[in-house]
PDB file of N, CA and C in Angstrom:
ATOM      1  N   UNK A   1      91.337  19.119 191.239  1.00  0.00           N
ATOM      2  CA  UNK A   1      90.115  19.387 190.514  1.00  0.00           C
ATOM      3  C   UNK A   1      90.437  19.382 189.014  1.00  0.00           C
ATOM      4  N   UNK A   2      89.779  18.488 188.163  1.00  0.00           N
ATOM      5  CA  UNK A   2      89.910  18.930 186.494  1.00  0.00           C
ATOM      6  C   UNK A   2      89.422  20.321 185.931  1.00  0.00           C
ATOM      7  N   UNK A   3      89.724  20.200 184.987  1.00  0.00           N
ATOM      8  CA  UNK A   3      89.782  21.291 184.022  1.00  0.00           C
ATOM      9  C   UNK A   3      88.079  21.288 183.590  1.00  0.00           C
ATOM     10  N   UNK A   4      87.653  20.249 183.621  1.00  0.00           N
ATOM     11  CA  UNK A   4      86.408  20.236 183.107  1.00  0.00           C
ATOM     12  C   UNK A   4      84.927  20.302 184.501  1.00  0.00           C
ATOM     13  N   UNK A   5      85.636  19.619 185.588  1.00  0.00           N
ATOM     14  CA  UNK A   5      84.703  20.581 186.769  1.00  0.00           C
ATOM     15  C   UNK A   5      85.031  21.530 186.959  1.00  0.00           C
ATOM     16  N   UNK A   6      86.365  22.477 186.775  1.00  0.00           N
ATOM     17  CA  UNK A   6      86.683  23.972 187.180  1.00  0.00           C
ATOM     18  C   UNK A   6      85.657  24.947 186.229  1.00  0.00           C
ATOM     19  N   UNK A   7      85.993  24.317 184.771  1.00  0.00           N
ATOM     20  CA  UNK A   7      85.050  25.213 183.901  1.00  0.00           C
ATOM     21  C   UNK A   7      83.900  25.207 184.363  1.00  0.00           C
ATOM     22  N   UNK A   8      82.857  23.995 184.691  1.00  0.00           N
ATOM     23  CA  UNK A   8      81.413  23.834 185.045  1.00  0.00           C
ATOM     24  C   UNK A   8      81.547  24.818 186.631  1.00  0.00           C
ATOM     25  N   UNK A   9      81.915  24.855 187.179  1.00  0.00           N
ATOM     26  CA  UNK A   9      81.900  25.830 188.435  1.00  0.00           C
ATOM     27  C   UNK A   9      81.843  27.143 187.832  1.00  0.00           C
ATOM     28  N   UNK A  10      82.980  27.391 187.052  1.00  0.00           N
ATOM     29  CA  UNK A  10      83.497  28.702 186.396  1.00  0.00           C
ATOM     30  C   UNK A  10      81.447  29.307 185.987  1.00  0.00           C
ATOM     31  N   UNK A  11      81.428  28.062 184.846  1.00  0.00           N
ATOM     32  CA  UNK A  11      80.289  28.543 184.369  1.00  0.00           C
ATOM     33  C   UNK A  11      79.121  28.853 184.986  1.00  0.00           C
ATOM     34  N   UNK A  12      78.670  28.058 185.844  1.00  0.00           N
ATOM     35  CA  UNK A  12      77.714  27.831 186.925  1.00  0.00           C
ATOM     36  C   UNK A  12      77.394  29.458 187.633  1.00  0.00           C
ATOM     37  N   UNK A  13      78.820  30.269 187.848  1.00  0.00           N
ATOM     38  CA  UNK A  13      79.094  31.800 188.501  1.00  0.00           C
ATOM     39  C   UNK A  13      78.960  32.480 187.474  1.00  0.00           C
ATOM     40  N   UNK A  14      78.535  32.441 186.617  1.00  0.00           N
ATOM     41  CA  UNK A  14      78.484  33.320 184.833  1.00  0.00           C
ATOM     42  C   UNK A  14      80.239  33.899 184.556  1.00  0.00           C
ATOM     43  N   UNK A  15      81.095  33.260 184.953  1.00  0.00           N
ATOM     44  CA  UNK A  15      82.291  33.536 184.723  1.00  0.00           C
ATOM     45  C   UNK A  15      82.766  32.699 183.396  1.00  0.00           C
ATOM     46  N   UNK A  16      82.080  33.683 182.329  1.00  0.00           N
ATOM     47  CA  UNK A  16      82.570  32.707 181.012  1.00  0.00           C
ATOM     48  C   UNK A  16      83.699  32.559 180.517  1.00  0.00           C
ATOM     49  N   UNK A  17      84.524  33.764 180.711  1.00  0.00           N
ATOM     50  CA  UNK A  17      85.891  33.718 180.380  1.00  0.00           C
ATOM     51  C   UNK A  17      86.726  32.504 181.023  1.00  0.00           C
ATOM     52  N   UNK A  18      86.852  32.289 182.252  1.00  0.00           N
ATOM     53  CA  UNK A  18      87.741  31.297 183.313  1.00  0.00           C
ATOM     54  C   UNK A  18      86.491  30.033 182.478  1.00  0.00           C
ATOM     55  N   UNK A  19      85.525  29.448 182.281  1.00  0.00           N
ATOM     56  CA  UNK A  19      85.115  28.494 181.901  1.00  0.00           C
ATOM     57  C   UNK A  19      85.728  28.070 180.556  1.00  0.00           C
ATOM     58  N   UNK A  20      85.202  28.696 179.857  1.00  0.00           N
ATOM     59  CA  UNK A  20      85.899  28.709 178.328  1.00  0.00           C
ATOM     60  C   UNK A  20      87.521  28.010 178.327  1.00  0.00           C
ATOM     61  N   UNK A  21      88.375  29.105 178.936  1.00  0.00           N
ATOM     62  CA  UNK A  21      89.688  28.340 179.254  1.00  0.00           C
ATOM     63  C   UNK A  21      90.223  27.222 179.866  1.00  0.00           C
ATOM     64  N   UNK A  22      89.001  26.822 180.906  1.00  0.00           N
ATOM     65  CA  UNK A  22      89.049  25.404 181.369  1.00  0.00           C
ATOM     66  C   UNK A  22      88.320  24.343 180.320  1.00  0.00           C
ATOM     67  N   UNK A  23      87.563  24.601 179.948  1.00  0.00           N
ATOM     68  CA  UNK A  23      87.271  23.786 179.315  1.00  0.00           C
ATOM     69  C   UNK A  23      87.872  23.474 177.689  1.00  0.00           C
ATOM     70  N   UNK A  24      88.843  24.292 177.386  1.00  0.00           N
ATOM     71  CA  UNK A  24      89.521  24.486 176.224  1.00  0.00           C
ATOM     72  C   UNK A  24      91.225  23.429 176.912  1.00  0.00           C
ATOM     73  N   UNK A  25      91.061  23.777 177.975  1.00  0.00           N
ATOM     74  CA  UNK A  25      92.213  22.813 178.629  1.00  0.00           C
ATOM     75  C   UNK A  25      92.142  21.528 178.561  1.00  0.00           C
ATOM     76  N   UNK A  26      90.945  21.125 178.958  1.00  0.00           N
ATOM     77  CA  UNK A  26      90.125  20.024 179.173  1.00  0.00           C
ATOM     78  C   UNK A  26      90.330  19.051 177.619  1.00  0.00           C
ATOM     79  N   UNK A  27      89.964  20.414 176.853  1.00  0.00           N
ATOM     80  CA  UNK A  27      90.205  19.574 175.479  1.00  0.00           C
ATOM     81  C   UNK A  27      91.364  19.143 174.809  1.00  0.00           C
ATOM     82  N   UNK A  28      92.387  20.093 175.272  1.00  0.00           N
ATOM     83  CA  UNK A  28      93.677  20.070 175.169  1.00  0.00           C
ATOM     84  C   UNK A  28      94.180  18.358 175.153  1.00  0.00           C
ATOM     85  N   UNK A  29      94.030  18.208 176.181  1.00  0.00           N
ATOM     86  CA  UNK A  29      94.275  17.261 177.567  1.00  0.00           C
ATOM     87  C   UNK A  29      93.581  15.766 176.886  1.00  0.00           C
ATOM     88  N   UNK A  30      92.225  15.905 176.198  1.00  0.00           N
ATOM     89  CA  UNK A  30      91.603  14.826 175.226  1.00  0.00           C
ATOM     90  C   UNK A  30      90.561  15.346 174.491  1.00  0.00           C
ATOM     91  N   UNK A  31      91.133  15.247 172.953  1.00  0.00           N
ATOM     92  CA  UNK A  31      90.450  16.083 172.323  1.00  0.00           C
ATOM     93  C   UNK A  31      89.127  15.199 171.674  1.00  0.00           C
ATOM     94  N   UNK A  32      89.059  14.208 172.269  1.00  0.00           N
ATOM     95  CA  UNK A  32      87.644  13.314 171.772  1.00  0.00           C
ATOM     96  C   UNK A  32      86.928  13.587 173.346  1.00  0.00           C
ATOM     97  N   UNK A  33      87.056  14.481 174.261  1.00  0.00           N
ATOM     98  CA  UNK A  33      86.017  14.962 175.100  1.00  0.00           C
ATOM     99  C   UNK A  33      84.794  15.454 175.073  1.00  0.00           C
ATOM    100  N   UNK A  34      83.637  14.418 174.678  1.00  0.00           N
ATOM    101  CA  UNK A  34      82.371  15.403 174.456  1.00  0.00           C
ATOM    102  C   UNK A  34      81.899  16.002 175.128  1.00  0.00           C
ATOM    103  N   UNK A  35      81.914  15.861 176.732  1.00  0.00           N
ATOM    104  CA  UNK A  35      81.148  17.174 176.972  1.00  0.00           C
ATOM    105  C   UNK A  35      81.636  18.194 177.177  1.00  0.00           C
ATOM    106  N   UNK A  36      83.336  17.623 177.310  1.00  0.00           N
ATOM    107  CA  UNK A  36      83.487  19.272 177.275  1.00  0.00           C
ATOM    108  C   UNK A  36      83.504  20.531 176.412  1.00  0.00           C
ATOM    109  N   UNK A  37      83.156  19.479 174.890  1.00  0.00           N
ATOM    110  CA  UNK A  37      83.231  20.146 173.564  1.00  0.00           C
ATOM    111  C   UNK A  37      81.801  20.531 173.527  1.00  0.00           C
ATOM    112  N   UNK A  38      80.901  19.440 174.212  1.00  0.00           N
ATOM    113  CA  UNK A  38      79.594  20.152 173.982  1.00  0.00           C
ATOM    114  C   UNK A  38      79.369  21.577 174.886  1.00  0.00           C
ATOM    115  N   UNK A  39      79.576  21.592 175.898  1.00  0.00           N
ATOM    116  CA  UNK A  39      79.780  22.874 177.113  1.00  0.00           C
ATOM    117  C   UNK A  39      80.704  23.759 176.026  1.00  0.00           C
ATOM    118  N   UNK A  40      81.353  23.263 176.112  1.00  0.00           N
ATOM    119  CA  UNK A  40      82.185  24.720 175.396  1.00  0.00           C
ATOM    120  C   UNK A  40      81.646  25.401 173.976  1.00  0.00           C
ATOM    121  N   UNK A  41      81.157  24.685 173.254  1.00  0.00           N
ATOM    122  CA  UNK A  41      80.013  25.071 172.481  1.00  0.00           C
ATOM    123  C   UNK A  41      78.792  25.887 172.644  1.00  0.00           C
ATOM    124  N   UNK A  42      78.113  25.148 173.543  1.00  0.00           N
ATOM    125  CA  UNK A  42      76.816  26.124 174.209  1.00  0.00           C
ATOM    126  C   UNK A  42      77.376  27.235 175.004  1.00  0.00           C
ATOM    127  N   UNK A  43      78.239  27.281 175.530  1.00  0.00           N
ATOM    128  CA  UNK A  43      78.756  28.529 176.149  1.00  0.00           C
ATOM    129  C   UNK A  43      79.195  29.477 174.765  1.00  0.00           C
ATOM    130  N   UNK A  44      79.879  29.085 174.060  1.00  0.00           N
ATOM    131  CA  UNK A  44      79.926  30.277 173.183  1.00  0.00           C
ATOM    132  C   UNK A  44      79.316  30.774 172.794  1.00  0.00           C
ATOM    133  N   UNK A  45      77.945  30.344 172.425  1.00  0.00           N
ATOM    134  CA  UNK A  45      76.940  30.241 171.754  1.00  0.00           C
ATOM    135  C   UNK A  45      75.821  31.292 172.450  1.00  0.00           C
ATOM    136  N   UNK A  46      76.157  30.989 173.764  1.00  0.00           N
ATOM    137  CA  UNK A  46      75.217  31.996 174.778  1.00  0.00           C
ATOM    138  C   UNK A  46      76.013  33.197 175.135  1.00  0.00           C
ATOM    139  N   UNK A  47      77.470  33.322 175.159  1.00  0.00           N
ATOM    140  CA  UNK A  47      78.371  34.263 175.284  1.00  0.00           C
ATOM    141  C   UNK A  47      78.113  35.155 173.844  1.00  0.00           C
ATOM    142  N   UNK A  48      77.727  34.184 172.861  1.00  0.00           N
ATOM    143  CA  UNK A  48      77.990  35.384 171.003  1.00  0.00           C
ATOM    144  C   UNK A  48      76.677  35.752 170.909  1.00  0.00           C
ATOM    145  N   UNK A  49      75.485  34.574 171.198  1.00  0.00           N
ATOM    146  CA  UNK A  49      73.959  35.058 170.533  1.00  0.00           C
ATOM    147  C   UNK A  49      73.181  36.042 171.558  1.00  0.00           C
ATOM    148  N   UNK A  50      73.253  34.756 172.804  1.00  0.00           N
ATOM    149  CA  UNK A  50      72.296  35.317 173.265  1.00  0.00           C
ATOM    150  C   UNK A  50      72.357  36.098 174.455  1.00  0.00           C
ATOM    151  N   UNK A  51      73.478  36.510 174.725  1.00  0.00           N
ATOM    152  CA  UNK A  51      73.980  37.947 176.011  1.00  0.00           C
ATOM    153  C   UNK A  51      73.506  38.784 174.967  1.00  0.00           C
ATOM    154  N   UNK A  52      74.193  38.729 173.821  1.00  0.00           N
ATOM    155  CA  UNK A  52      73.825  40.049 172.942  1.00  0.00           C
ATOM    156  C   UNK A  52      72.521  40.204 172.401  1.00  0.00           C
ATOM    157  N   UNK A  53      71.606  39.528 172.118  1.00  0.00           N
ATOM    158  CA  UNK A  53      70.483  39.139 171.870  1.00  0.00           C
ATOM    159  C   UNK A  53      69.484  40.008 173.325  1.00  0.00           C
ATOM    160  N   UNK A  54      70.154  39.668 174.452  1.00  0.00           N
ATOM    161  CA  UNK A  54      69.206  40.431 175.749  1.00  0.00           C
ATOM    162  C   UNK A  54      69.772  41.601 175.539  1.00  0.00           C
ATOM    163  N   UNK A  55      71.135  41.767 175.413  1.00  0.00           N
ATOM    164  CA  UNK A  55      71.659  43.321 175.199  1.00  0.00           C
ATOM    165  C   UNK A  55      70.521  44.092 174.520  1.00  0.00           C
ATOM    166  N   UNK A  56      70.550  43.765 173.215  1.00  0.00           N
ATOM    167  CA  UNK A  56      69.858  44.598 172.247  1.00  0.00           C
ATOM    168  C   UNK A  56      68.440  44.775 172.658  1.00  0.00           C
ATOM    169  N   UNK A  57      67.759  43.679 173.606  1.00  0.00           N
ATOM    170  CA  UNK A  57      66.274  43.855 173.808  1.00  0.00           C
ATOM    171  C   UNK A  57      66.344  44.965 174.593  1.00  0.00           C
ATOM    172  N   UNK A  58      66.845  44.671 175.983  1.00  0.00           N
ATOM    173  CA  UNK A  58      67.142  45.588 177.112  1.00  0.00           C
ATOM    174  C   UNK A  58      66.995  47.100 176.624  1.00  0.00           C
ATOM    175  N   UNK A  59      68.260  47.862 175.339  1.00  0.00           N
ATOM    176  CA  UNK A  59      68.197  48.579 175.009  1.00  0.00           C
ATOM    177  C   UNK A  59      66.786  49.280 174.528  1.00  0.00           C
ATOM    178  N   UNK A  60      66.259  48.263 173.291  1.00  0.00           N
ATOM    179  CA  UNK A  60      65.388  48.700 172.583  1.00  0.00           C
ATOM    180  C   UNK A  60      63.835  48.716 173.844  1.00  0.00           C
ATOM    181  N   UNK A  61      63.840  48.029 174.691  1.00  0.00           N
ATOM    182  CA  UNK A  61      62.573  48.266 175.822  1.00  0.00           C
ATOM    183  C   UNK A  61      62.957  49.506 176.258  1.00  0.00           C
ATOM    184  N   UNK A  62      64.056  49.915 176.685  1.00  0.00           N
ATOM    185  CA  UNK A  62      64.343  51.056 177.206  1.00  0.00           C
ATOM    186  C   UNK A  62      63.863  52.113 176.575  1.00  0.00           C
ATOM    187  N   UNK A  63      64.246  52.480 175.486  1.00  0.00           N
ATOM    188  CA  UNK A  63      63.277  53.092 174.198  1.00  0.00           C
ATOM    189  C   UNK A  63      62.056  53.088 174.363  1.00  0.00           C
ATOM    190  N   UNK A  64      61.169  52.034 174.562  1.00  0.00           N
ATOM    191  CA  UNK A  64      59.801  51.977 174.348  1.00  0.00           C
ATOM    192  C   UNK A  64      59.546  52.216 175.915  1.00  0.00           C
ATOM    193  N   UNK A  65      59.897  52.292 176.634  1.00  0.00           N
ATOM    194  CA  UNK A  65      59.543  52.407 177.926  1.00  0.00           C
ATOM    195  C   UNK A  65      58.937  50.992 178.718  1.00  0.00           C
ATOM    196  N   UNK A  66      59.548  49.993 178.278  1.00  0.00           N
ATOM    197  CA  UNK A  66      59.149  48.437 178.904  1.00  0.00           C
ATOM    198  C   UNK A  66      60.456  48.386 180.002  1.00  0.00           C
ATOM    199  N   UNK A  67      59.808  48.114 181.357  1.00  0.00           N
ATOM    200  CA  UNK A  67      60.920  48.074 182.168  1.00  0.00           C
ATOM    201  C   UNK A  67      60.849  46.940 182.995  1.00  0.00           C
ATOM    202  N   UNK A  68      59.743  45.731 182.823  1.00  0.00           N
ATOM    203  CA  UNK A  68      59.894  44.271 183.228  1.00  0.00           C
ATOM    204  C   UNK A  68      61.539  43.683 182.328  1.00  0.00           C
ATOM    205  N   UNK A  69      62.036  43.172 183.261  1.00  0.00           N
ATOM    206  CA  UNK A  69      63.086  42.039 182.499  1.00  0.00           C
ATOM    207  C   UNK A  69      62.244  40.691 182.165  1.00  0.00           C
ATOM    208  N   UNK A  70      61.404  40.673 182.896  1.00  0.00           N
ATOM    209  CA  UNK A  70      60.918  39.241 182.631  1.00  0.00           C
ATOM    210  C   UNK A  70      59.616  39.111 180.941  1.00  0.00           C
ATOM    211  N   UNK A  71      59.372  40.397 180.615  1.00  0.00           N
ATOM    212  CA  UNK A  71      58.607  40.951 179.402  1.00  0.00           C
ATOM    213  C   UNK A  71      59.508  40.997 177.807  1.00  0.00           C
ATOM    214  N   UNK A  72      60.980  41.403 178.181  1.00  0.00           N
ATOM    215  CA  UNK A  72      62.345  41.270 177.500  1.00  0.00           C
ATOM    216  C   UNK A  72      62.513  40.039 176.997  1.00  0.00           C
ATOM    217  N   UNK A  73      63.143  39.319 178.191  1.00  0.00           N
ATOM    218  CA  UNK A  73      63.490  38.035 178.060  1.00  0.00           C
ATOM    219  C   UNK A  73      62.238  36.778 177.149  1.00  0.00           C
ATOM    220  N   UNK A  74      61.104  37.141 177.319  1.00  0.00           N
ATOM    221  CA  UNK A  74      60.186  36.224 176.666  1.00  0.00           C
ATOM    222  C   UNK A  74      60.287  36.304 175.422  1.00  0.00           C
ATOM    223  N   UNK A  75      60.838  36.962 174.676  1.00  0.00           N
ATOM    224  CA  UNK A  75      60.836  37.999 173.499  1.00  0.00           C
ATOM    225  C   UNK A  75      62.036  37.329 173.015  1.00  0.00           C
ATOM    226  N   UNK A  76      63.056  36.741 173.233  1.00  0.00           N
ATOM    227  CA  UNK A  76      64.535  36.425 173.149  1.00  0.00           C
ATOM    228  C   UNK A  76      64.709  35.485 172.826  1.00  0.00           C
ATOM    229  N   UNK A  77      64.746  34.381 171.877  1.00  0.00           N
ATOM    230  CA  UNK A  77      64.938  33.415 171.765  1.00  0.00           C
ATOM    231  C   UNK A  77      66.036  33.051 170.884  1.00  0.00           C
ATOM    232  N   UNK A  78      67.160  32.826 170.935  1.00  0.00           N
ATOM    233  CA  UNK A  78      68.316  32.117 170.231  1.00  0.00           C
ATOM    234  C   UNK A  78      68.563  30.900 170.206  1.00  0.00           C
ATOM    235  N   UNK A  79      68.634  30.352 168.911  1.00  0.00           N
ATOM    236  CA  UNK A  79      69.022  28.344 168.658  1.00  0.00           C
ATOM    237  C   UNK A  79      70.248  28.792 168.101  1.00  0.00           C
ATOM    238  N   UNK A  80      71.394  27.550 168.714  1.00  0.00           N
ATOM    239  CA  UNK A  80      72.373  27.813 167.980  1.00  0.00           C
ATOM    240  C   UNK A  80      72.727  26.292 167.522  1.00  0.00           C
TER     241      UNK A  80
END
């Protein structure tokens, strides 16, 4: 199995850590790899903005007493 379907599996299970490293292998291995540069990009991107981005909503609904996730999440929008 490559480095670059292990990561897409990895990722697929929200296992960002084991993705990240496969796909950082991947690049290793050829560093003119776009998708794995593009994947590994958007994964960081959703690992830095926008986990933390629901973090902070989650919290702050909690506060207000909003307890839909699906009311949160509409609210959330990160471009990276």
């Amino acid at each position: 199995m490559t480095h670059f379907t292990q990561a897409n599996l990895l990722a697929a299970k929200q296992n960002e850590t084991g993705a990240v490293y496969h796909y950082e292998q991947a690049l290793s291995l050829d560093p003119d790899f776009k998708d794995a540069l593009n994947m590994l990009r958007n994964l960081k991107c959703y690992t830095k903005f926008h986990k933390t981005a629901i973090s902070n909503a989650n919290k702050v609904s909690f506060a207000f007493g909003i307890t839909s996730d699906v009311q949160v999440r509409t609210h959330v929008t990160v471009w990276c």
